[in-house]
PDB file of N, CA and C in Angstrom:
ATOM      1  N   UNK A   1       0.850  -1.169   0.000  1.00  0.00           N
ATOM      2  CA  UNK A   1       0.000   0.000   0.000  1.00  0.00           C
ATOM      3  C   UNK A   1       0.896   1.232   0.000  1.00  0.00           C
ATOM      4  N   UNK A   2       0.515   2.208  -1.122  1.00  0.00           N
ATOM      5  CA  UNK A   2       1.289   3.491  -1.012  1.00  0.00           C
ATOM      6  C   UNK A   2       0.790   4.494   0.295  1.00  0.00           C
ATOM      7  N   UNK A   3       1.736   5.575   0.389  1.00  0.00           N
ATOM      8  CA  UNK A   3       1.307   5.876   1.023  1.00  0.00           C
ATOM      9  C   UNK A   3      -0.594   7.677   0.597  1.00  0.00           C
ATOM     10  N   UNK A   4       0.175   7.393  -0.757  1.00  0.00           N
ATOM     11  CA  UNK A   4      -0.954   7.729  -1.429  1.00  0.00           C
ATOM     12  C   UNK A   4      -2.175   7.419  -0.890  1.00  0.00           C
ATOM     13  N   UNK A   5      -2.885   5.798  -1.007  1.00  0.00           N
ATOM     14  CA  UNK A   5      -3.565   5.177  -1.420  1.00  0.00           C
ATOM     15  C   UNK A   5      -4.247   5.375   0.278  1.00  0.00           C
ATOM     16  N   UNK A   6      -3.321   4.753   1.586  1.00  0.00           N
ATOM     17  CA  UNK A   6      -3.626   4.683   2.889  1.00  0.00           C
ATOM     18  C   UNK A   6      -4.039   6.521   3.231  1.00  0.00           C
ATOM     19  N   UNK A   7      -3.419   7.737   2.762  1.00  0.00           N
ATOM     20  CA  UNK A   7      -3.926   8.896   3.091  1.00  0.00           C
ATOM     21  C   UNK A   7      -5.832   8.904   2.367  1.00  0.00           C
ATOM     22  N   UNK A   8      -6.028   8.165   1.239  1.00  0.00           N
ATOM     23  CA  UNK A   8      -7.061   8.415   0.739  1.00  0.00           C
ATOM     24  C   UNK A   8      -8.506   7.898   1.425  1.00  0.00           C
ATOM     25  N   UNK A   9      -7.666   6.482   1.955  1.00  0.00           N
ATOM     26  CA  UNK A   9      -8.442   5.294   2.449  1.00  0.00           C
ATOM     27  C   UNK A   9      -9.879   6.468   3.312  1.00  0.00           C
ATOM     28  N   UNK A  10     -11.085   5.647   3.416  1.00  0.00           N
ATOM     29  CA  UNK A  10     -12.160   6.036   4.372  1.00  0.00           C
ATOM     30  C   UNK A  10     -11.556   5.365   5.632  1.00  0.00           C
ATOM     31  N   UNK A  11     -12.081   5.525   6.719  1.00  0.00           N
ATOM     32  CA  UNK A  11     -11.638   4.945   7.839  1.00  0.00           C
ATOM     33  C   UNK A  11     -12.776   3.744   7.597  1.00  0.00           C
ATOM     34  N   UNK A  12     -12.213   2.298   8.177  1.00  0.00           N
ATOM     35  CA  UNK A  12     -13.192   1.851   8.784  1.00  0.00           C
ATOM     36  C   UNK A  12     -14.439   1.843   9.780  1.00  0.00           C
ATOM     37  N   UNK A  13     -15.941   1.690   8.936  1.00  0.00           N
ATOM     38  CA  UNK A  13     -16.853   1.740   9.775  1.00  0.00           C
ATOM     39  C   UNK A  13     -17.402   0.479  10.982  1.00  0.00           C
ATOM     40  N   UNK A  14     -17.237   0.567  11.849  1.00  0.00           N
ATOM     41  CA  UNK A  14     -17.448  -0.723  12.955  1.00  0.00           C
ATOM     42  C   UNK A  14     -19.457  -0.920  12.878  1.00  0.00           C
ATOM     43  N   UNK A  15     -19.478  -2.349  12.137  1.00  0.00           N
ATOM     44  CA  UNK A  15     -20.636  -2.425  12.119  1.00  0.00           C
ATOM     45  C   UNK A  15     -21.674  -2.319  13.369  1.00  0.00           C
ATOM     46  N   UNK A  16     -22.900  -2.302  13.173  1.00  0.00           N
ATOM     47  CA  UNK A  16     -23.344  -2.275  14.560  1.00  0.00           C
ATOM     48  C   UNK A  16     -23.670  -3.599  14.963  1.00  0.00           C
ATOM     49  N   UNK A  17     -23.559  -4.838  14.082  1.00  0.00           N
ATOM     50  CA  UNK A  17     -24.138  -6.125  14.680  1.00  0.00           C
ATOM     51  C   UNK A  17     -23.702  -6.258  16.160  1.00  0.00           C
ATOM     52  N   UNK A  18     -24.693  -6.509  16.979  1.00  0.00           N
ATOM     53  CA  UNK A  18     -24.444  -7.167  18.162  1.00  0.00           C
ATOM     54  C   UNK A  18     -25.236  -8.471  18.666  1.00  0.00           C
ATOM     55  N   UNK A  19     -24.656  -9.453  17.377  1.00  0.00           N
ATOM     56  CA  UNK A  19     -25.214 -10.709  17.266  1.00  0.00           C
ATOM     57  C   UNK A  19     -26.565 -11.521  17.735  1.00  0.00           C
ATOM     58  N   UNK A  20     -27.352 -10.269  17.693  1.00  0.00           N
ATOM     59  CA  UNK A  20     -28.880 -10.660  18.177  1.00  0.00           C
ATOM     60  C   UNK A  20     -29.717 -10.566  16.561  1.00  0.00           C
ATOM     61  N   UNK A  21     -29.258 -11.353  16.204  1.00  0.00           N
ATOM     62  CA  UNK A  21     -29.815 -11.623  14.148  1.00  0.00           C
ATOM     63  C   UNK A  21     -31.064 -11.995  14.555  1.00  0.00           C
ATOM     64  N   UNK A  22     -32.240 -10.871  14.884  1.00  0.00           N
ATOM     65  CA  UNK A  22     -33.761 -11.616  14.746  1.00  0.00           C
ATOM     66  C   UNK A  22     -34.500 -10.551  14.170  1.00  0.00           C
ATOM     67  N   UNK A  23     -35.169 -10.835  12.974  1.00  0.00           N
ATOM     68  CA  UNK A  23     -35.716  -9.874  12.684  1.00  0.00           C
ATOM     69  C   UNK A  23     -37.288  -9.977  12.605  1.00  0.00           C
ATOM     70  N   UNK A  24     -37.476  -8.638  12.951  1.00  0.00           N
ATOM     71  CA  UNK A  24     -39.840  -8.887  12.930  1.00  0.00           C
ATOM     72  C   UNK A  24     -40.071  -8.971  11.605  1.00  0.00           C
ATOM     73  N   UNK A  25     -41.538  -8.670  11.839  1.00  0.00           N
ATOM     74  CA  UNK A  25     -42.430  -8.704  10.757  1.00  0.00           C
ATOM     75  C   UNK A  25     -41.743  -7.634   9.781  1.00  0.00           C
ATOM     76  N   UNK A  26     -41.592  -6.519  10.247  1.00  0.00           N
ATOM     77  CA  UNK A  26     -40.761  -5.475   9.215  1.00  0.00           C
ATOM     78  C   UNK A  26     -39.850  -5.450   8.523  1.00  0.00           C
ATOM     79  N   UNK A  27     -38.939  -6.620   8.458  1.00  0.00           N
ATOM     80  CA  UNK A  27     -37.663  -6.902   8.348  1.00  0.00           C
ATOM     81  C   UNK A  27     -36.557  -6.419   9.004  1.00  0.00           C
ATOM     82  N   UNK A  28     -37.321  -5.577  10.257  1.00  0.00           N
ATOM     83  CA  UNK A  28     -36.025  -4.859  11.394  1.00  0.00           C
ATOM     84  C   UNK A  28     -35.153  -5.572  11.963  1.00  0.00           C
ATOM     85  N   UNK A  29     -33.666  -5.956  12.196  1.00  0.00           N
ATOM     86  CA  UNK A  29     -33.382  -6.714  13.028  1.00  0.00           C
ATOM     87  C   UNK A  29     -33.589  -5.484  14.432  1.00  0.00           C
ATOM     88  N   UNK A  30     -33.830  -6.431  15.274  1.00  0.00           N
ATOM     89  CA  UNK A  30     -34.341  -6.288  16.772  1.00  0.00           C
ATOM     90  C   UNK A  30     -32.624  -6.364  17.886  1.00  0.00           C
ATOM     91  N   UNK A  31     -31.874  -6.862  17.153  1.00  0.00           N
ATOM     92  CA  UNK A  31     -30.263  -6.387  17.939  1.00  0.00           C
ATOM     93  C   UNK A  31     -29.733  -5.117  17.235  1.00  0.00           C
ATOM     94  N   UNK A  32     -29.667  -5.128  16.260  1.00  0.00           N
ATOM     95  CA  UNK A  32     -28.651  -3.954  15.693  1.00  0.00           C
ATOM     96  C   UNK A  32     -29.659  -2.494  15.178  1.00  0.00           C
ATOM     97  N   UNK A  33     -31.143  -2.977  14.565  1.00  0.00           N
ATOM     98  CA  UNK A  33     -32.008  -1.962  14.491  1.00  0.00           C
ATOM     99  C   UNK A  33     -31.565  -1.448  12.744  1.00  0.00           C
ATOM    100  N   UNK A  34     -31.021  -2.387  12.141  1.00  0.00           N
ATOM    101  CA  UNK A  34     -31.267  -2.106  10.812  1.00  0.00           C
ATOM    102  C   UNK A  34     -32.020  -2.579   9.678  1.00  0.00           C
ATOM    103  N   UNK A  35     -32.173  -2.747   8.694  1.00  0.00           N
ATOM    104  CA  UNK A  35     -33.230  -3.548   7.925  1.00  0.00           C
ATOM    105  C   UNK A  35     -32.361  -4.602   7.399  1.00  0.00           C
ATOM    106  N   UNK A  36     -33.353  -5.825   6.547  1.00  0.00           N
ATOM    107  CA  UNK A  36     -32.835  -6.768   6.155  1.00  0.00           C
ATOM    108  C   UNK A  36     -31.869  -6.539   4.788  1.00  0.00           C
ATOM    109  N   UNK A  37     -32.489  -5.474   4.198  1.00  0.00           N
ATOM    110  CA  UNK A  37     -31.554  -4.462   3.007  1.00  0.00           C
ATOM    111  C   UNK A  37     -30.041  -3.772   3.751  1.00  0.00           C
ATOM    112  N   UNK A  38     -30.011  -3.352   4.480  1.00  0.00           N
ATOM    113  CA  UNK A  38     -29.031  -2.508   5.039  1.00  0.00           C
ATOM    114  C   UNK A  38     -28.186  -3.125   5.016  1.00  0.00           C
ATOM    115  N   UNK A  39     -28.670  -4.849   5.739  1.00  0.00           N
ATOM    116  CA  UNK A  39     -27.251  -5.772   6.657  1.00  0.00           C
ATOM    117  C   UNK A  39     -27.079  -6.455   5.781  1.00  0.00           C
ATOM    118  N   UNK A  40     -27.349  -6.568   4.252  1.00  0.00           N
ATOM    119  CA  UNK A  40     -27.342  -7.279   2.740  1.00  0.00           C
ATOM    120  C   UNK A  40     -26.214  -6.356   2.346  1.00  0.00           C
ATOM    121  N   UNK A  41     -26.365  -5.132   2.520  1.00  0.00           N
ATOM    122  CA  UNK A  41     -25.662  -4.362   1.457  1.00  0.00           C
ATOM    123  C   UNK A  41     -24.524  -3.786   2.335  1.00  0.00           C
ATOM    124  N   UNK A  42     -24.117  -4.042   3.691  1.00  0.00           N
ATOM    125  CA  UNK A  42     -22.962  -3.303   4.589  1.00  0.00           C
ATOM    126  C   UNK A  42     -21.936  -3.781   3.495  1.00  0.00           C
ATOM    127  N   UNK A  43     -21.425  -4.855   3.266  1.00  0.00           N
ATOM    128  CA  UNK A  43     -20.097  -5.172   3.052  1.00  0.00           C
ATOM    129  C   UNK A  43     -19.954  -4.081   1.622  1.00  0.00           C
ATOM    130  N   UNK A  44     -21.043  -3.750   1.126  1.00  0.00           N
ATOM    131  CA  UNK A  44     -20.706  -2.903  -0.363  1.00  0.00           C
ATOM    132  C   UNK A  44     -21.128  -1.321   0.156  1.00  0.00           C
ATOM    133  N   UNK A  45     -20.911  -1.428   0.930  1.00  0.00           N
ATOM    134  CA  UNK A  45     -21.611   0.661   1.384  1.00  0.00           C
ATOM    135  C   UNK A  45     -20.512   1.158   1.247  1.00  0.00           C
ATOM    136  N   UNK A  46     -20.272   2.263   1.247  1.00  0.00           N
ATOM    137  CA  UNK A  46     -19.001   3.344   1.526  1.00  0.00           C
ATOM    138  C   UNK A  46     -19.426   3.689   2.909  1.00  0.00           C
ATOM    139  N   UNK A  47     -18.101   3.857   3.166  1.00  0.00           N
ATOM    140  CA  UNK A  47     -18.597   3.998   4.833  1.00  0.00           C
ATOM    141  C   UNK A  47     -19.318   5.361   5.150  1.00  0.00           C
ATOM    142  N   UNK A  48     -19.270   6.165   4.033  1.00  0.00           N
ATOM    143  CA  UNK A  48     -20.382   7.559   4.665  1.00  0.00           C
ATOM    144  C   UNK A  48     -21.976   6.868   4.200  1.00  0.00           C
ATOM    145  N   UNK A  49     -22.475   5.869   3.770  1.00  0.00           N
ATOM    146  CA  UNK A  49     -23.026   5.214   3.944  1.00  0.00           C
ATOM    147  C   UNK A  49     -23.775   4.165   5.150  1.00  0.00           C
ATOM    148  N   UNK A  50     -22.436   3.706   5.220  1.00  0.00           N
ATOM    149  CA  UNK A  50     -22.333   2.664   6.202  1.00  0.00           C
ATOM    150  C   UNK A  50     -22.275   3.615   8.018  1.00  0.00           C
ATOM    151  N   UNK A  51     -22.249   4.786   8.085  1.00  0.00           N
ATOM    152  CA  UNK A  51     -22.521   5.653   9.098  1.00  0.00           C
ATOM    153  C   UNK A  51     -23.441   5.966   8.967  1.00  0.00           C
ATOM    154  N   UNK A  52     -24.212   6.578   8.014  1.00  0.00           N
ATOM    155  CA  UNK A  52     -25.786   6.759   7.988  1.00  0.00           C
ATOM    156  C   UNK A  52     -26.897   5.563   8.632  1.00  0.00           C
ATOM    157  N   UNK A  53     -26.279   4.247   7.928  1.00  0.00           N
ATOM    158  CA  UNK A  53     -27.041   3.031   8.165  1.00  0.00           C
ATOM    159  C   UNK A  53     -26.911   3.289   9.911  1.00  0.00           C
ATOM    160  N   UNK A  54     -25.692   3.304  10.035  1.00  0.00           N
ATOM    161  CA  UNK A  54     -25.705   3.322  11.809  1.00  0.00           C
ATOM    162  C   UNK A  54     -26.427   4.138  12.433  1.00  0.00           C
ATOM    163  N   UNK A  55     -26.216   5.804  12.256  1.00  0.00           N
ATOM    164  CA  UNK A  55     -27.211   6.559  12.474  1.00  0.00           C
ATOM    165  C   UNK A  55     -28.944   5.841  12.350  1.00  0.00           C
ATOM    166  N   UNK A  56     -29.394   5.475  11.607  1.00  0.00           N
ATOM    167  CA  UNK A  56     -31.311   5.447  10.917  1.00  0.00           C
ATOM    168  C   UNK A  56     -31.051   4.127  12.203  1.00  0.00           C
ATOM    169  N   UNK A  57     -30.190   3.429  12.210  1.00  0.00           N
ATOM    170  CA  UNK A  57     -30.525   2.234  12.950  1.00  0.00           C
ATOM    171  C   UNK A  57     -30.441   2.360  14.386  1.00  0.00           C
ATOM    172  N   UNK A  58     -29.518   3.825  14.855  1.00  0.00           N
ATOM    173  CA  UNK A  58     -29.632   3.885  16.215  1.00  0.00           C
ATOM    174  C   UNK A  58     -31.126   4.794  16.632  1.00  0.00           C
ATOM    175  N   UNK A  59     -31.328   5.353  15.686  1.00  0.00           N
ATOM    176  CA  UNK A  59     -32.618   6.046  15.629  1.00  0.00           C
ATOM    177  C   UNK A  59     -34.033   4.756  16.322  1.00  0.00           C
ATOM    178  N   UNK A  60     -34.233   4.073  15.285  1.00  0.00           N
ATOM    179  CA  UNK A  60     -34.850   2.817  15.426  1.00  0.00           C
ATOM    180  C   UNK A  60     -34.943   1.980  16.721  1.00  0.00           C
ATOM    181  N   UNK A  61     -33.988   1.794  16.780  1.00  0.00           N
ATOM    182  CA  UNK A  61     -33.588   1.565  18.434  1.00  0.00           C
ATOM    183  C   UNK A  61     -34.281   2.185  19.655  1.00  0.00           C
ATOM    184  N   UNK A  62     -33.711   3.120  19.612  1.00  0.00           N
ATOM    185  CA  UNK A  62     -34.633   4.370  20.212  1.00  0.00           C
ATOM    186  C   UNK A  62     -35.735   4.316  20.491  1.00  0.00           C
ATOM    187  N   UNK A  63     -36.408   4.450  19.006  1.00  0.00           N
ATOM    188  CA  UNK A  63     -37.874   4.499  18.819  1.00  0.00           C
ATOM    189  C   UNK A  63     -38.523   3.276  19.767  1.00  0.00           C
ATOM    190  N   UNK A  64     -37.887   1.773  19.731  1.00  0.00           N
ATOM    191  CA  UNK A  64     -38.500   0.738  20.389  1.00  0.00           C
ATOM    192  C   UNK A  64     -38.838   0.926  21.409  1.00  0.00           C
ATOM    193  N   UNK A  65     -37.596   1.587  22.298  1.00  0.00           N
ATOM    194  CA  UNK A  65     -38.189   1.194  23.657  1.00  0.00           C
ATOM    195  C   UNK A  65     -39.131   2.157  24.452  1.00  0.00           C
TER     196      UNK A  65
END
């Protein structure tokens, strides 16, 4: 890796799974609070993406309790 390439890099985004994979009727998972689309498509997001997803999903969260 140049050092080009590592100044350009996004930082890594730390997913939110916290291995409670159950999702409702909505397709919400009920551990992490994202949809069944979201946790399909993490590995291909850009991470200003993949921070949004975190954001809507901590939102969600929220909203439950």
């Amino acid at each position: 890796m140049t050092s080009e390439t590592a100044f350009n890099a996004e930082p890594e985004v730390k997913s939110p799974c916290v291995s409670i994979c159950v999702l409702d009727d909505a397709q919400l998972c009920l551990g992490c609070g994202r949809t069944r689309n979201e946790i399909g498509c993490w590995s291909l997001a850009t991470a200003d993406e993949q921070r949004k997803i975190c954001a809507l999903a901590k939102q969600r969260l929220e909203a439950m309790v």
